[in-house]
PDB file of N, CA and C in Angstrom:
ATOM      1  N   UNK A   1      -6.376   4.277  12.542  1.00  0.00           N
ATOM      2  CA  UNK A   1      -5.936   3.926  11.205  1.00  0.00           C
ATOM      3  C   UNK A   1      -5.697   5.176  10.360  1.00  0.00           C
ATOM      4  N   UNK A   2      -6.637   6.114  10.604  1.00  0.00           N
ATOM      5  CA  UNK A   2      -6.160   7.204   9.452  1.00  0.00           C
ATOM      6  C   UNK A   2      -5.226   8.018   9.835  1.00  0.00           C
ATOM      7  N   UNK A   3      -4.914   7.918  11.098  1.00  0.00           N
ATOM      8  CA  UNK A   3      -3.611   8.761  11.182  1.00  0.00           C
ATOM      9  C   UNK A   3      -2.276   8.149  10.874  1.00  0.00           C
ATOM     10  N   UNK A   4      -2.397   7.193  10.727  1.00  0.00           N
ATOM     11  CA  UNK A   4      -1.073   6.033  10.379  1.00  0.00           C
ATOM     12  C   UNK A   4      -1.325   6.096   8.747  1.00  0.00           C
ATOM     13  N   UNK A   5      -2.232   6.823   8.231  1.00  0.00           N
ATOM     14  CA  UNK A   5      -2.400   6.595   6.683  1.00  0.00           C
ATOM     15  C   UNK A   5      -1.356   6.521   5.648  1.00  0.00           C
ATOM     16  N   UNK A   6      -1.070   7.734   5.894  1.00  0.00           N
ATOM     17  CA  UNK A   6       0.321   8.359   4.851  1.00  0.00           C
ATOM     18  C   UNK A   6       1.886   7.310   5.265  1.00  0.00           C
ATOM     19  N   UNK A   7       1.598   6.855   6.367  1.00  0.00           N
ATOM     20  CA  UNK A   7       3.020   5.880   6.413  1.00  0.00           C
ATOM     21  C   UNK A   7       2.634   4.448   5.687  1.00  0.00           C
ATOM     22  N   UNK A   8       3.993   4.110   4.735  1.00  0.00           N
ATOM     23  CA  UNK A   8       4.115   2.771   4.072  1.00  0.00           C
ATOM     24  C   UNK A   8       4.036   2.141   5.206  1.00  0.00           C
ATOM     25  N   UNK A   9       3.071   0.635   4.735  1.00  0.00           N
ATOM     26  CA  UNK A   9       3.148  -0.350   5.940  1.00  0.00           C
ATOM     27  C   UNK A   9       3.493  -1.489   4.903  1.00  0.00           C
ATOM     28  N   UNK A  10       3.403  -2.695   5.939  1.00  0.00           N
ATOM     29  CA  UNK A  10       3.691  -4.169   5.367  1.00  0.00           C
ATOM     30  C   UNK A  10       3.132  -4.924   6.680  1.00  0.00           C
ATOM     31  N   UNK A  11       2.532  -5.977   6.096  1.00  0.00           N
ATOM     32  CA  UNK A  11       1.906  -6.719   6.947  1.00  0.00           C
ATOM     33  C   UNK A  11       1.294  -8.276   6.501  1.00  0.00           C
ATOM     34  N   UNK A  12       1.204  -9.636   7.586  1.00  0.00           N
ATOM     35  CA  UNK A  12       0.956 -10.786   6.595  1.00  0.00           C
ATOM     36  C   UNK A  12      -0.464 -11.053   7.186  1.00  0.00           C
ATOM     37  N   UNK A  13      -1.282 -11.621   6.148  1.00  0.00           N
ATOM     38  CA  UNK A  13      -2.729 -12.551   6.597  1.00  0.00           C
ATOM     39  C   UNK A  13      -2.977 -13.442   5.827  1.00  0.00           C
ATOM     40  N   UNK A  14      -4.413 -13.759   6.116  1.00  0.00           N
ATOM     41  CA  UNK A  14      -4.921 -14.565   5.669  1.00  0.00           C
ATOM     42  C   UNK A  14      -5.595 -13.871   4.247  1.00  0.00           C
ATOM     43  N   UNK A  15      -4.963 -14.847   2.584  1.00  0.00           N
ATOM     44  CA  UNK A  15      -5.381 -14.392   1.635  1.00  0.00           C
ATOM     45  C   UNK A  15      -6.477 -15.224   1.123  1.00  0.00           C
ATOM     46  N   UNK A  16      -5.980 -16.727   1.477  1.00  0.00           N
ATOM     47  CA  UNK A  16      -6.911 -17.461   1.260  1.00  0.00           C
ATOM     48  C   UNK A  16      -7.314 -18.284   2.201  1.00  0.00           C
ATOM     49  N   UNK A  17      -8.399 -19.065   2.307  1.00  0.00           N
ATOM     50  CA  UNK A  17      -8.473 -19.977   3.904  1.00  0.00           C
ATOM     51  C   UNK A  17      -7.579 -20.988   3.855  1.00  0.00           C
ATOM     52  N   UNK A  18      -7.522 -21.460   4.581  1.00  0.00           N
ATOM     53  CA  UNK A  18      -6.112 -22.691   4.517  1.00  0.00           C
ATOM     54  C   UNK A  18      -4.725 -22.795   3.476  1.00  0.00           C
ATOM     55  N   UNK A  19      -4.550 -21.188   3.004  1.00  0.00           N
ATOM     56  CA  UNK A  19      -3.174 -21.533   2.536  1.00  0.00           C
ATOM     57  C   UNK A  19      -2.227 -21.841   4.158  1.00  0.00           C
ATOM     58  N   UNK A  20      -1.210 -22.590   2.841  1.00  0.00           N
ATOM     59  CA  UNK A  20      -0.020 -23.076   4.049  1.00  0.00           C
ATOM     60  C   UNK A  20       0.759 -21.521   4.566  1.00  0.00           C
ATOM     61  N   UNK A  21       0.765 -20.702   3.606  1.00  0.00           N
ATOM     62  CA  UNK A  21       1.299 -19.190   4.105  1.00  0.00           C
ATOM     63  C   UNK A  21       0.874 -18.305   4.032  1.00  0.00           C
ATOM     64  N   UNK A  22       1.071 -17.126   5.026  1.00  0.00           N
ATOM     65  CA  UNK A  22       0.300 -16.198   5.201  1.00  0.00           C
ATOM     66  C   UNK A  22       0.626 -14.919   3.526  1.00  0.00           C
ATOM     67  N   UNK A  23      -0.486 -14.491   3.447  1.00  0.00           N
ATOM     68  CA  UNK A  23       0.179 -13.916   1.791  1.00  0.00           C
ATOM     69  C   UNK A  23       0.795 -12.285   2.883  1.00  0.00           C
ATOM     70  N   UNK A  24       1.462 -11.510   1.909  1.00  0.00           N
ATOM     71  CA  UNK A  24       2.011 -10.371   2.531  1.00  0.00           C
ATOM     72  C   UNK A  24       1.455  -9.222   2.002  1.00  0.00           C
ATOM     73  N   UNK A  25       1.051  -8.081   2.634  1.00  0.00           N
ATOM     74  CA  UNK A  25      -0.035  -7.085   1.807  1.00  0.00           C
ATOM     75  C   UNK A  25       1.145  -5.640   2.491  1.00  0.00           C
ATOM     76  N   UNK A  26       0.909  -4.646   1.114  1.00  0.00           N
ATOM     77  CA  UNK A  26       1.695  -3.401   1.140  1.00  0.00           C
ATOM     78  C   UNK A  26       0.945  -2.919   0.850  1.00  0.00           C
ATOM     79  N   UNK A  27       0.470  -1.971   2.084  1.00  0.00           N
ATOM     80  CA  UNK A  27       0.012  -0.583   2.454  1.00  0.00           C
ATOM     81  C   UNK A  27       0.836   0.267   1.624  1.00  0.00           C
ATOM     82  N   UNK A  28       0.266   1.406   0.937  1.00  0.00           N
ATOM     83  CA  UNK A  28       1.238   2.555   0.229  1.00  0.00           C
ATOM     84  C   UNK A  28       0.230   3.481   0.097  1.00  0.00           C
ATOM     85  N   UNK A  29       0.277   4.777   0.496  1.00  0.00           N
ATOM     86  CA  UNK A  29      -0.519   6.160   0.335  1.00  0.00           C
ATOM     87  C   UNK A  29      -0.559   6.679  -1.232  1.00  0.00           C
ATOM     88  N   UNK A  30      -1.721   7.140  -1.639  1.00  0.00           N
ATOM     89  CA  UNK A  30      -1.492   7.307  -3.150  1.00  0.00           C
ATOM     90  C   UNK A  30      -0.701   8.447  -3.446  1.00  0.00           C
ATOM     91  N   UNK A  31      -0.221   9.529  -2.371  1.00  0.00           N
ATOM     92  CA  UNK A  31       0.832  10.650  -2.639  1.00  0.00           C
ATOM     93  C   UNK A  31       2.322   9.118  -3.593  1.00  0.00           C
ATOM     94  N   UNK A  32       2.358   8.364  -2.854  1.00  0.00           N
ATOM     95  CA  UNK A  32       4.051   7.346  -2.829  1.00  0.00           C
ATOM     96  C   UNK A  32       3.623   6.716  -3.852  1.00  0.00           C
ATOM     97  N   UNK A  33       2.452   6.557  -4.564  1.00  0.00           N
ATOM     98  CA  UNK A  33       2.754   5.631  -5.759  1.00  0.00           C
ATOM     99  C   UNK A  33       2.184   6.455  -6.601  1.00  0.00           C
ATOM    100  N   UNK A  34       1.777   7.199  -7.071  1.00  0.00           N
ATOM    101  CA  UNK A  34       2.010   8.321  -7.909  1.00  0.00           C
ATOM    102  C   UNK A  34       2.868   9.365  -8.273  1.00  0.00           C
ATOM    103  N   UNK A  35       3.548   9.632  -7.013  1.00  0.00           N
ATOM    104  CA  UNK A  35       4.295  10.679  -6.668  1.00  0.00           C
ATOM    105  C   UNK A  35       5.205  11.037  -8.016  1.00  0.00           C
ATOM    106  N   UNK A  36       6.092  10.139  -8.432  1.00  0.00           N
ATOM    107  CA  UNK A  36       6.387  10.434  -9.689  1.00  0.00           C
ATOM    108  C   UNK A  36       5.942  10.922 -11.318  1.00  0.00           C
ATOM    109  N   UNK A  37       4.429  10.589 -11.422  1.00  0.00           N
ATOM    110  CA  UNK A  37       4.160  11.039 -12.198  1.00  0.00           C
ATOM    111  C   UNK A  37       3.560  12.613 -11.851  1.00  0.00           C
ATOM    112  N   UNK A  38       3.258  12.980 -10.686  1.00  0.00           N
ATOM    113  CA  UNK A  38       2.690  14.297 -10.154  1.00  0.00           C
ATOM    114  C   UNK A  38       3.878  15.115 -10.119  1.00  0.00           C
ATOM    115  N   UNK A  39       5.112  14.847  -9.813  1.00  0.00           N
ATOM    116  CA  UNK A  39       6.493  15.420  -9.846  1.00  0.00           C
ATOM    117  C   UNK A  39       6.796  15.799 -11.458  1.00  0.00           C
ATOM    118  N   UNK A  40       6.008  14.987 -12.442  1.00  0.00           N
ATOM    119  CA  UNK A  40       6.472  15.141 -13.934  1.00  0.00           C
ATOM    120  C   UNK A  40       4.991  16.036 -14.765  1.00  0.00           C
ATOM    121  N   UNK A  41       4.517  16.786 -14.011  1.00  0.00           N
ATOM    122  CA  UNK A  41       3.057  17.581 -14.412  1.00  0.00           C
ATOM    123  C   UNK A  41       2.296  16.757 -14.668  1.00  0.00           C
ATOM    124  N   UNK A  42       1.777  15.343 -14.433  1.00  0.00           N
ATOM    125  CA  UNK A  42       0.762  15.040 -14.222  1.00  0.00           C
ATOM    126  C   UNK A  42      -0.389  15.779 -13.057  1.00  0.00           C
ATOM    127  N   UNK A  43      -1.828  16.025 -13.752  1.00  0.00           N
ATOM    128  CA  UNK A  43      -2.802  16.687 -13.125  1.00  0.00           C
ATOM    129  C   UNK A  43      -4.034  15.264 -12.783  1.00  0.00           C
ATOM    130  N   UNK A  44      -5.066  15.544 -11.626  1.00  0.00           N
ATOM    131  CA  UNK A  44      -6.109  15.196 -12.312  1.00  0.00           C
ATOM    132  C   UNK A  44      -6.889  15.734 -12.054  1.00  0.00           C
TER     133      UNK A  44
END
């Protein structure tokens, strides 16, 4: 798993027990959803 870290994933499960559909969950590395504000001098 941690070497697959940094790649966006997508994937479906179980969110709740007996929903009729599987819910869909997005993997994203916090470099890709920050990235824009770290590109604009955000520090922390």
């Amino acid at each position: 798993m941690i070497s697959r870290y940094i790649e966006p994933e997508t994937s479906e499960g179980v969110g709740i027990r007996n929903q009729p559909v599987a819910s869909r969950y997005f993997h994203r590395p916090l470099s890709e959803l920050l990235g824009a504000f770290f590109e604009a001098g955000f520090v922390v």
